[in-house]
Each structure stands twice: as structure tokens, then as C-alpha cells.
Protein backbone atom coordinates (compact mmCIF):
# COMPACT_ATOMS: atom_id res chain seq x y z
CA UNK A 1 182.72 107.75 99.18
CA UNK A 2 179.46 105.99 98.96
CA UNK A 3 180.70 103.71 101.62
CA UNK A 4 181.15 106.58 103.52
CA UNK A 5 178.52 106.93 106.65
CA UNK A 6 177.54 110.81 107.45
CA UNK A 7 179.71 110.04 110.93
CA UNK A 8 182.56 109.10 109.01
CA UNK A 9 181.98 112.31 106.74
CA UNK A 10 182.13 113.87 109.50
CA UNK A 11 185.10 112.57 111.30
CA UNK A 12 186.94 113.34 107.90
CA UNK A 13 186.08 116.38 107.44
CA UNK A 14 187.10 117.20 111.56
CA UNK A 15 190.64 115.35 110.60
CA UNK A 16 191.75 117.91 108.01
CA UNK A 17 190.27 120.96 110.04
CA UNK A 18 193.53 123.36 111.60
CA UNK A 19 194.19 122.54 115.07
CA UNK A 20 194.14 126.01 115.89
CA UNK A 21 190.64 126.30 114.89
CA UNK A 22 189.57 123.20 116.96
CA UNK A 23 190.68 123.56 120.01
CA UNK A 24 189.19 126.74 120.49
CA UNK A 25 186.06 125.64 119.25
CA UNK A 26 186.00 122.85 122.05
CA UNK A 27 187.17 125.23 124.63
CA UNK A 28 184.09 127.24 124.02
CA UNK A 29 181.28 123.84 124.75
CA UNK A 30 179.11 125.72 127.44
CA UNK A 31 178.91 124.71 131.04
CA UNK A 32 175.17 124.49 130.87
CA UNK A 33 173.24 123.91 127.08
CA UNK A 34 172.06 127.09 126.15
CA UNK A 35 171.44 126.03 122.25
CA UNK A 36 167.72 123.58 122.72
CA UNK A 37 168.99 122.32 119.73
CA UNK A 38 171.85 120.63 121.18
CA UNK A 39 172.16 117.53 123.64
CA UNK A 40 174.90 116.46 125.55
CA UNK A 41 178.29 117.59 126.17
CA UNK A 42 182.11 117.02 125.55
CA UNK A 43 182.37 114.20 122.69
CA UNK A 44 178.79 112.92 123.26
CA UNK A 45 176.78 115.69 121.70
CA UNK A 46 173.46 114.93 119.56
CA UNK A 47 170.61 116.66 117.75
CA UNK A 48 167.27 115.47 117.74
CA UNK A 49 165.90 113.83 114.42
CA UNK A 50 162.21 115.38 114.42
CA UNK A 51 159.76 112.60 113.42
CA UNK A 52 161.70 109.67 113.09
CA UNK A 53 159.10 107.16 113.16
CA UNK A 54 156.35 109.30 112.52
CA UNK A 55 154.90 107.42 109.46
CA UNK A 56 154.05 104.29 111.07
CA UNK A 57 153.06 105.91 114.03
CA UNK A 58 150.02 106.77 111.87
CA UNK A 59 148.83 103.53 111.40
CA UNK A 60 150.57 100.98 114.38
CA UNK A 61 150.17 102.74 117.69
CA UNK A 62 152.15 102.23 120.76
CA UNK A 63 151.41 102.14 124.77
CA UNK A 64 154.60 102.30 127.09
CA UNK A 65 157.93 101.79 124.48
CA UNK A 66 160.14 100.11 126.91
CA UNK A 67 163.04 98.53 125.03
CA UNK A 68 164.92 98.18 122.52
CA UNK A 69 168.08 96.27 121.24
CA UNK A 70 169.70 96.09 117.74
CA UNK A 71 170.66 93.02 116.32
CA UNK A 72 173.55 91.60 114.49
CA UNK A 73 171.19 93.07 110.52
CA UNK A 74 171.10 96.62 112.10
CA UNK A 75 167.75 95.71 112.75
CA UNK A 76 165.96 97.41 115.96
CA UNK A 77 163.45 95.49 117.67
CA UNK A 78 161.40 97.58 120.08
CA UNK A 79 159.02 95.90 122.90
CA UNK A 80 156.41 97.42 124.75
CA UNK A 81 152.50 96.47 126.38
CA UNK A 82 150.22 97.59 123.60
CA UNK A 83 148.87 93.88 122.71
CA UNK A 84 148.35 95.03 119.27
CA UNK A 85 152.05 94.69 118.65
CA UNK A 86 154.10 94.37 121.36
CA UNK A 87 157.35 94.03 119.16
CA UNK A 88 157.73 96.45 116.53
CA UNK A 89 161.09 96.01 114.36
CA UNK A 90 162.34 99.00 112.45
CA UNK A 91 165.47 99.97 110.41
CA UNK A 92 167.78 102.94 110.83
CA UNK A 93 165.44 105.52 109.39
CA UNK A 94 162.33 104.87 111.47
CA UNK A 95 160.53 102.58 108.68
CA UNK A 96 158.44 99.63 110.88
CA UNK A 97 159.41 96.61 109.13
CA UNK A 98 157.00 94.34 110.75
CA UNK A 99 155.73 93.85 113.92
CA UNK A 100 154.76 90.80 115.96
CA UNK A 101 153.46 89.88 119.46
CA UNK A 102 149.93 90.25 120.89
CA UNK A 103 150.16 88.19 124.56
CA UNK A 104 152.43 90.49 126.24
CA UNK A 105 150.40 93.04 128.88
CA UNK A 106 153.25 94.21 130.49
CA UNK A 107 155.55 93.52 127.98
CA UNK A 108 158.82 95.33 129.11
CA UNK A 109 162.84 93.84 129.10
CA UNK A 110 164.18 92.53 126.35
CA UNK A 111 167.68 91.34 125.92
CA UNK A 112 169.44 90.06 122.80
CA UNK A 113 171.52 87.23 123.06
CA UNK A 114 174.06 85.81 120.44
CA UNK A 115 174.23 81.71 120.43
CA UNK A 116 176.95 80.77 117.99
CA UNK A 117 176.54 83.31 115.30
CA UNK A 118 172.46 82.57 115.90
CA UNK A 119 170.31 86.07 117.70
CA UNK A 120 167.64 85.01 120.58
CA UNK A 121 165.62 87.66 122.58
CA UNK A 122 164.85 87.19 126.40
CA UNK A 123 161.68 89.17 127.52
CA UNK A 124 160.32 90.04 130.86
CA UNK A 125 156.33 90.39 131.29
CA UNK A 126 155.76 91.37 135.43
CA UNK A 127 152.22 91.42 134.34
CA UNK A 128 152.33 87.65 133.37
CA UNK A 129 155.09 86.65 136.43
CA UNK A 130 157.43 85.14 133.27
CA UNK A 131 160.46 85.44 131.52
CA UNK A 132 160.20 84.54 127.70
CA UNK A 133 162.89 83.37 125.32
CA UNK A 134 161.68 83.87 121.36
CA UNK A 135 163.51 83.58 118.40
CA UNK A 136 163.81 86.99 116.31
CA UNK A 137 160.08 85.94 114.73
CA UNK A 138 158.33 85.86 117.71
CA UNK A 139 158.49 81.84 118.56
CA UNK A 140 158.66 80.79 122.32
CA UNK A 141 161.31 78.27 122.88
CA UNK A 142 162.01 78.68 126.69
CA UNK A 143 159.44 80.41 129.79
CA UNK A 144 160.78 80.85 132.82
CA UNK A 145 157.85 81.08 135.45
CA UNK A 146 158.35 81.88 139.36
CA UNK A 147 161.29 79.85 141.32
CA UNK A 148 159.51 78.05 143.34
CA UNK A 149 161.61 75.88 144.36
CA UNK A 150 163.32 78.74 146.02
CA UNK A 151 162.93 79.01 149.93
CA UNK A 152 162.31 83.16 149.01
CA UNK A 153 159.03 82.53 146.68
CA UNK A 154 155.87 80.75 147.86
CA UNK A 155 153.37 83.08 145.34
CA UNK A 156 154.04 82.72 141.58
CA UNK A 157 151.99 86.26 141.68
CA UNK A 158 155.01 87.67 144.00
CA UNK A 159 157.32 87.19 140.71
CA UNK A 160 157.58 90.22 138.43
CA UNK A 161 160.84 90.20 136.68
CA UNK A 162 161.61 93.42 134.78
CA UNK A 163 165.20 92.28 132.77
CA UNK A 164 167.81 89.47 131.80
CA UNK A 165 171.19 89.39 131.40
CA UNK A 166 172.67 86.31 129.76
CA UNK A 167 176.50 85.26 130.35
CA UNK A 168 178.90 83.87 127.78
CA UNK A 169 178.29 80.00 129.39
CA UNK A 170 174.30 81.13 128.21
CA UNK A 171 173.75 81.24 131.99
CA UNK A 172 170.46 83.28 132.24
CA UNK A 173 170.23 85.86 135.43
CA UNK A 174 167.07 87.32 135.89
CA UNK A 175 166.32 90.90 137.82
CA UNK A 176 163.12 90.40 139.90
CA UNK A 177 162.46 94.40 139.61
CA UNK A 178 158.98 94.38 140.25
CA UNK A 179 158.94 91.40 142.92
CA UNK A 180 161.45 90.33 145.36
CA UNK A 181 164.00 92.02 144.49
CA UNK A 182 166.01 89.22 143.80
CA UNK A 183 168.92 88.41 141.24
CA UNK A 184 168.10 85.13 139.90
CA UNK A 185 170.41 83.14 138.38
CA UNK A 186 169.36 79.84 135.45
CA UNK A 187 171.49 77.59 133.66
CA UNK A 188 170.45 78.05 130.04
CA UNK A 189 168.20 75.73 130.39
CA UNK A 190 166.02 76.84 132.84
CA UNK A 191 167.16 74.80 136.17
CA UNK A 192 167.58 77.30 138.66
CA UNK A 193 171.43 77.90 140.29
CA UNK A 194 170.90 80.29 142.74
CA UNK A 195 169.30 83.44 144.17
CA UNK A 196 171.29 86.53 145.12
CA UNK A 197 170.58 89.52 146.17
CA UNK A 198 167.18 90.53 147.81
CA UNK A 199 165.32 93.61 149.13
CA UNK A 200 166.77 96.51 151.26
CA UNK A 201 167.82 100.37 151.04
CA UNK A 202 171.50 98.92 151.35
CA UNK A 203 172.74 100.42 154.59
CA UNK A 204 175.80 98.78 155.87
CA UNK A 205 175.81 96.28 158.06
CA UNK A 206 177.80 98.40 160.79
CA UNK A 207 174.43 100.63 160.28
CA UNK A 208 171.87 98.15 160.72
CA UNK A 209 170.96 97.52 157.33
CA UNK A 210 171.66 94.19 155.49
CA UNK A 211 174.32 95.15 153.08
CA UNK A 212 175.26 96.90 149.76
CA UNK A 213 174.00 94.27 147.83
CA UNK A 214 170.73 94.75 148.46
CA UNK A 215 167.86 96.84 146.43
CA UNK A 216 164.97 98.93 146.22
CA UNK A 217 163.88 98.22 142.84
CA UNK A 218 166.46 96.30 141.09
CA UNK A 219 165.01 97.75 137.42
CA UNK A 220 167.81 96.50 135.28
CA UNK A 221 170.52 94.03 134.76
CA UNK A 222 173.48 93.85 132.26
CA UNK A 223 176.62 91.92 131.55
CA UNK A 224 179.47 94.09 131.57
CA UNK A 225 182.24 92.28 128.93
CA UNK A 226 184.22 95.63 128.64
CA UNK A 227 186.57 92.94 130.71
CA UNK A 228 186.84 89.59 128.39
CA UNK A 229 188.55 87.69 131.02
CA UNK A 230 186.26 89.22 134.20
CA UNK A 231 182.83 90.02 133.15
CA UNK A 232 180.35 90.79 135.62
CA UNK A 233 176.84 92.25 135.67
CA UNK A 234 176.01 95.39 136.20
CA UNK A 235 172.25 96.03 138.15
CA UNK A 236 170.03 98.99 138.93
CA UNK A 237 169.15 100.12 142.11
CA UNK A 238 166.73 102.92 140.55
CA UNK A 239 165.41 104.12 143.93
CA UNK A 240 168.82 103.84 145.07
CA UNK A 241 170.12 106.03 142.22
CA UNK A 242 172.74 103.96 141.72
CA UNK A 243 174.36 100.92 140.04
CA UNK A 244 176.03 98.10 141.85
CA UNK A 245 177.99 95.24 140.35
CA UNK A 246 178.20 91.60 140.86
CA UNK A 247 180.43 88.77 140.22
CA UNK A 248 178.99 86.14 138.01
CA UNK A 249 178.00 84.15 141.45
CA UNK A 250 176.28 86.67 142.71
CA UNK A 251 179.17 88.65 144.96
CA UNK A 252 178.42 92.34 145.55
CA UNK A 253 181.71 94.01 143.99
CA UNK A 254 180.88 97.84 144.48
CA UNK A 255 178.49 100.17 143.90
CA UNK A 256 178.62 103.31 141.13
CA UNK A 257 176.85 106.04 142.97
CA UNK A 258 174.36 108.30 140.81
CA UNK A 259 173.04 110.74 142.73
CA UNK A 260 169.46 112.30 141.40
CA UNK A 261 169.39 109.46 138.24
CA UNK A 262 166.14 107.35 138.60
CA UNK A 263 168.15 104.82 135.96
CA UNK A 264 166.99 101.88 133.90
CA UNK A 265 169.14 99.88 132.90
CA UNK A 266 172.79 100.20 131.27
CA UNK A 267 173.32 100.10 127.72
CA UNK A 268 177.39 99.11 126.73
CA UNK A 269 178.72 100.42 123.51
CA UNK A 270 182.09 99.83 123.35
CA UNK A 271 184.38 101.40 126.39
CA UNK A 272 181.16 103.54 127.12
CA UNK A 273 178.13 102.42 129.33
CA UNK A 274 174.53 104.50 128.22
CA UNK A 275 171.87 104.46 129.82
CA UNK A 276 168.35 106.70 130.76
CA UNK A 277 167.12 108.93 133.80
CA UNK A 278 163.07 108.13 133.86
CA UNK A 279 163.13 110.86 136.40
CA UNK A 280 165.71 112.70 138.23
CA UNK A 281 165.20 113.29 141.85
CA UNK A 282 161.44 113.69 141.85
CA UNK A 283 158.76 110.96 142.44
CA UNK A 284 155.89 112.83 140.88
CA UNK A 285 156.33 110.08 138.13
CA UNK A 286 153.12 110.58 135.14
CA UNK A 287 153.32 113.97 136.42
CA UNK A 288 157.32 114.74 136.04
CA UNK A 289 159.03 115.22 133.11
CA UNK A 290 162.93 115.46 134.53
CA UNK A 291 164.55 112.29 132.41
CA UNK A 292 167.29 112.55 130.18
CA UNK A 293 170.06 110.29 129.23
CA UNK A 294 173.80 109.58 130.36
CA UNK A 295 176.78 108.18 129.65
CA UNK A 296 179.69 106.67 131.66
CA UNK A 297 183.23 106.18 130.61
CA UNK A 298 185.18 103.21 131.16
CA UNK A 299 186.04 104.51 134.82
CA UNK A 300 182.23 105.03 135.91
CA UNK A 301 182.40 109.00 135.20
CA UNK A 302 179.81 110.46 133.93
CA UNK A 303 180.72 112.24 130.69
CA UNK A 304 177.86 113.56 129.32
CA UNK A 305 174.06 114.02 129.95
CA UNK A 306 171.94 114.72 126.44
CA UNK A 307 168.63 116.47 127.68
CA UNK A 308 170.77 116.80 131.21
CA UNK A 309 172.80 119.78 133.02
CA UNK A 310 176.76 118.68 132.36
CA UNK A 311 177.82 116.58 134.96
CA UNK A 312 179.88 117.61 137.98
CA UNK A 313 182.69 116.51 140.67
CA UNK A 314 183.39 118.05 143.61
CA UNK A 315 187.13 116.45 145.22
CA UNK A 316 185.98 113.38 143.01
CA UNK A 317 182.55 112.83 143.77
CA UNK A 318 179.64 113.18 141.55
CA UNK A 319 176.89 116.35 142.34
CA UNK A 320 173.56 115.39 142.06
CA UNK A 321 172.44 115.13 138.56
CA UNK A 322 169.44 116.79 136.91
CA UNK A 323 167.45 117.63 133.97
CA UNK A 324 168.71 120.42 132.23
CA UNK A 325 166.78 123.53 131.79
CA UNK A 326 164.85 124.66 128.98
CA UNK A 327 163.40 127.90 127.69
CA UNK A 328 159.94 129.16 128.57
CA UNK A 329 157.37 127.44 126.66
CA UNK A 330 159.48 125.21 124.88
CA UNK A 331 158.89 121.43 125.90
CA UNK A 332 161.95 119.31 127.18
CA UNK A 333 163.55 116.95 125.10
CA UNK A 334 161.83 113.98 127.01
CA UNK A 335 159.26 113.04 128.99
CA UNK A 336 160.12 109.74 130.61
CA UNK A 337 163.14 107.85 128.94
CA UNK A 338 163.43 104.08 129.47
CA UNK A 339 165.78 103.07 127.64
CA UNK A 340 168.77 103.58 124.70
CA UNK A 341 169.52 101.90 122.11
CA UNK A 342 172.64 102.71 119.67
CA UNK A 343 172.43 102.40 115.86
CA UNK A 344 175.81 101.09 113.71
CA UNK A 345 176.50 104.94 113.77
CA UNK A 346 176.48 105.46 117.60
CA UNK A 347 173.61 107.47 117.38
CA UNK A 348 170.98 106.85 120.41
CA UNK A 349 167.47 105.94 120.33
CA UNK A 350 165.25 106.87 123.20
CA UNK A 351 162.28 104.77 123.92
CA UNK A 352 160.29 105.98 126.39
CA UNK A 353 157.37 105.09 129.40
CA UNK A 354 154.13 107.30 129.98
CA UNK A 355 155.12 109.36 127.09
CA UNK A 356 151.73 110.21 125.32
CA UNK A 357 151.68 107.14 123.38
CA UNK A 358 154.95 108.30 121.01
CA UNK A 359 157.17 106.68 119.09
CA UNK A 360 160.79 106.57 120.39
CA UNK A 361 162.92 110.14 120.04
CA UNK A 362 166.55 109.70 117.67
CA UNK A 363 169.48 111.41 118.73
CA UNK A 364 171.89 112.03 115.78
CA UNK A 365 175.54 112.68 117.23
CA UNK A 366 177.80 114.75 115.53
């Protein structure tokens, strides 16, 4: 039993519980979350863990909390732009193990990549026009500065990648979210293979425009393995409210449509594919507080929305998604999430941008 996590508890005590008592407890999940204290709907429900992190928040402050990833320890390594400590490193419970990092302004992706059994992290600063590969302690063993030697960049300044994705060759592609709008694509490394992608609202051809494949604000990228034998990478087009998928060389495949979602980048856990809202269908961005979370199943449906209204199809096509609502005087969940990050349990962590200096909210699920 001491093996036992409090999901499995859980899960065990749900397994001897009479069916007759389930099912009509799932039949009565409301269409819109009237209980504050509850996130989420379907089989992706969560409470929030009040003052998980507050300790250390005490003493080791944060700006902007952009990322974070877990590595192969459980450990969770955060990054953000307060040059204090851009990388703080906690466990489970919220307890800052350490932190490192003081030369990152705009300190903002970072991507965990496994290299024989052996953990790297790839980080994006737009502020300093550079990708940055560091070992889990901080050490730079790879920068990736402007392609110049690309016929689409002439100004090192006009390079301001935001997020990395790395392939199972270690082929490193680089989303140029704050720039040009360009997927860039490095052999591991460094020597540039190619350039995909590029700036546009994505109108067809037919219409005038220059294709799907093209992006206003390209925030996020992410290789989607769900496929072993055909993985591709998944990008954000967060003005576009959207995601749309490429092939490894840099083929537009299709397009997930998200209407309202402001989305940062996705998150895969298993069959599922998390990610946040910043905002939802407002632009009003210090100002707005509309962001919640979502997750996809393995078919691109939305399934559930902690902090969001449940998610809707009409003849098979997703309604406009939104924050949900709250009661008066009580604060929503979030202010402006950036990312998620799951723990061993599958319970979320929600760093977030502009978001009064905080610490990152947890989301148990249950």
C-alpha cells in the first residue's frame, strides 16, 4: 500500500464502487462548472492545490513563468526572464530544489530532450536572438544564433525564436515565434537543413493568400510520437487559434482548428495532447484574464477545458471556446496560462505569463 500513489488509491477505490452507483454519478457532470472548486470535465477533472510553491516564493521571486518540463527524476525544471534565476527546479510538492541561470532576459521555451538514456534542455531567449542547449546544470554546450545563411534573414535582430522541438535523429527544428515566422530546421549539430514555413494569415491559395502552412505567430512547436513509425510536429498558430502539423521536412499535413484558444504550445501525455489558452478570443492581453487549459484526445477533440466552459460540436465542428464563468467576486482560476506540465501522477502544472509575479498554479486530478 505504501507504493500506492493517491491516483492509484483512487482508481482502486472507483474499481470496487457498484456500477449502478457510477454511472449515475457520471451522468450527472454538469454542462457548465457550477462547483469553483472543480476544473475540467468528463475524465479530466482537477482541483486546485492552494499554495503549492508558496514557500519559496517567499524568498526566490519570479517574473513571467513560461515553461516547464519534467525530466526522466520527476524533477520539474521551470524557465522564465527574472535574471535572478531564470531556471528554478522543484519536486512534486512545490519544494525549489535549486535554481540556476542569470543571462536569460527573455528567457522563455524550453524543451527536454533524451540522448541515449542522457536529459538535455533546448531554450529559446527572443530577447537575445538564440537558441541554447544546456545540460540539466545549467552548462551551454550548443547556441544556435540567427540563420544567416538563409536567403529569409539578413538581421540577426529579426530572429526571435520562442520553442524547439527535437526529432528522434536529434534533428533540432526551431519555431521563429517572435521573428519570421519561420520553422527552422538543424541537424543536431547546428548546420542548418532547411527553412519551412513563413509568415501569413493562411488563406488558401484559391483565396489569395499563400497557403495553410503559413503563420501569424508560430508560438510553439512539438513532436508528436503518439505515431512511432510517423511522427510529425505539431506548431501553433496562436493568432490563428489553431494548430497545424508538419511532416518532418517541413510539409503542411492539416490544420486542427481551435476556435477562441490563443494556445501555446502542446503538451503530449500519452494518447492525450495538453496544452494552455493565454487568452481566449480577446486581445486585451495584461488586461484579460480569459485563459484556461485544454486537452485533446487522440482524434484532435477537445475533451475537456479545466478553468474553461465544456467544449462543444455542432455536426462535428468545434464552437468557439471560452473561459468559463465564475461567481461574482470570486477571481478565475487563471490569469494568463503559458504552459502545462504533467507530474508522474498526471496531475497538471500551470505556469503562467503577466500573472502578478506568482508561482505556477497545481491542478490535482481526481
Amino acid at each position: 500500500m505504501d507504493d500506492l500513489s493517491r491516483r492509484d488509491l483512487l482508481k482502486a477505490a472507483a474499481a470496487i464502487a457498484p456500477a449502478a452507483f457510477i454511472a449515475p454519478a457520471l451522468a450527472r457532470i454538469p454542462t457548465r462548472r457550477t462547483d469553483p472548486t472543480v476544473l475540467g470535465h468528463a475524465s479530466h477533472r482537477y482541483r486546485v492545490v492552494q499554495g503549492w510553491g508558496a514557500e519559496a516564493a517567499q524568498s526566490i521571486p519570479v517574473r513571467d513563468c513560461h515553461e516547464m518540463v519534467r525530466t526522466n527524476d520527476g524533477r520539474l525544471f521551470m524557465f522564465g526572464n527574472h535574471t535572478d534565476n531564470n531556471m528554478l527546479i522543484f519536486n512534486a510538492d512545490g519544494k525549489v530544489l535549486s535554481t540556476w541561470g542569470t543571462d536569460y532576459p527573455g528567457g522563455h521555451g524550453c524543451t527536454l530532450s533524451d540522448e541515449n538514456g542522457e536529459e538535455f534542455l533546448f531554450l529559446t531567449d527572443p530577447d537575445r536572438h538564440q537558441v541554447i542547449k544546456t545540460d540539466l546544470e545549467g552548462n551551454v554546450l550548443l547556441t544556435l544564433d540567427a540563420p544567416l545563411e538563409s536567403e529569409h534573414y539578413t538581421d540577426a535582430n529579426a530572429y526571435r525564436p520562442t520553442e524547439t522541438a527535437i526529432a528522434p535523429n536529434g534533428d533540432i527544428y526551431v519555431a521563429d515565434g517572435y521573428g519570421r515566422q519561420f520553422l527552422i530546421h538543424y541537424a543536431p549539430d547546428g548546420t542548418l537543413k532547411g527553412v519551412y514555413a513563413g509568415p501569413g494569415n493562411g488563406e488558401p491559395e484559391s483565396e489569395g493568400g499563400n497557403g495553410g502552412g503559413t503563420f501569424n505567430n508560430m508560438h510553439g512547436v512539438t513532436l508528436d510520437s503518439r505515431d512511432p513509425n510517423n511522427p510529425t510536429l505539431l506548431c501553433t498558430a496562436r493568432a490563428q487559434n489553431a494548430f497545424k502539423r508538419f511532416s518532418l521536412d517541413g510539409r503542411h499535413l492539416n490544420t486542427v482548428e481551435l476556435p477562441g484558444a490563443w494556445i501555446c504550445r502542446a503538451v503530449i501525455e500519452g494518447d492525450h495532447l495538453h496544452f494552455a489558452v493565454i487568452i481566449s478570443g480577446h486581445e486585451s492581453w495584461k488586461s484579460d484574464r480569459s485563459g484556461f487549459v485544454a486537452i485533446l484526445d487522440a482524434n484532435d477533440r477537445v475533451v475537456s477545458c479545466p478553468g474553461g466552459n465544456p467544449p462543444v460540436y455542432q455536426d462535428g465542428i468545434l464552437q468557439k471556446l471560452s473561459r468559463a464563468d465564475v461567481p461574482e467576486g470570486t477571481p478565475p482560476p487563471f490569469m494568463h496560462p503559458h504552459d502545462v506540465c504533467l507530474d508522474s501522477d498526471t496531475n497538471l502544472i500551470v505556469p503562467q505569463w503577466a500573472s502578478d509575479q506568482t508561482y505556477p498554479i497545481r491542478l490535482e486530478r481526481f
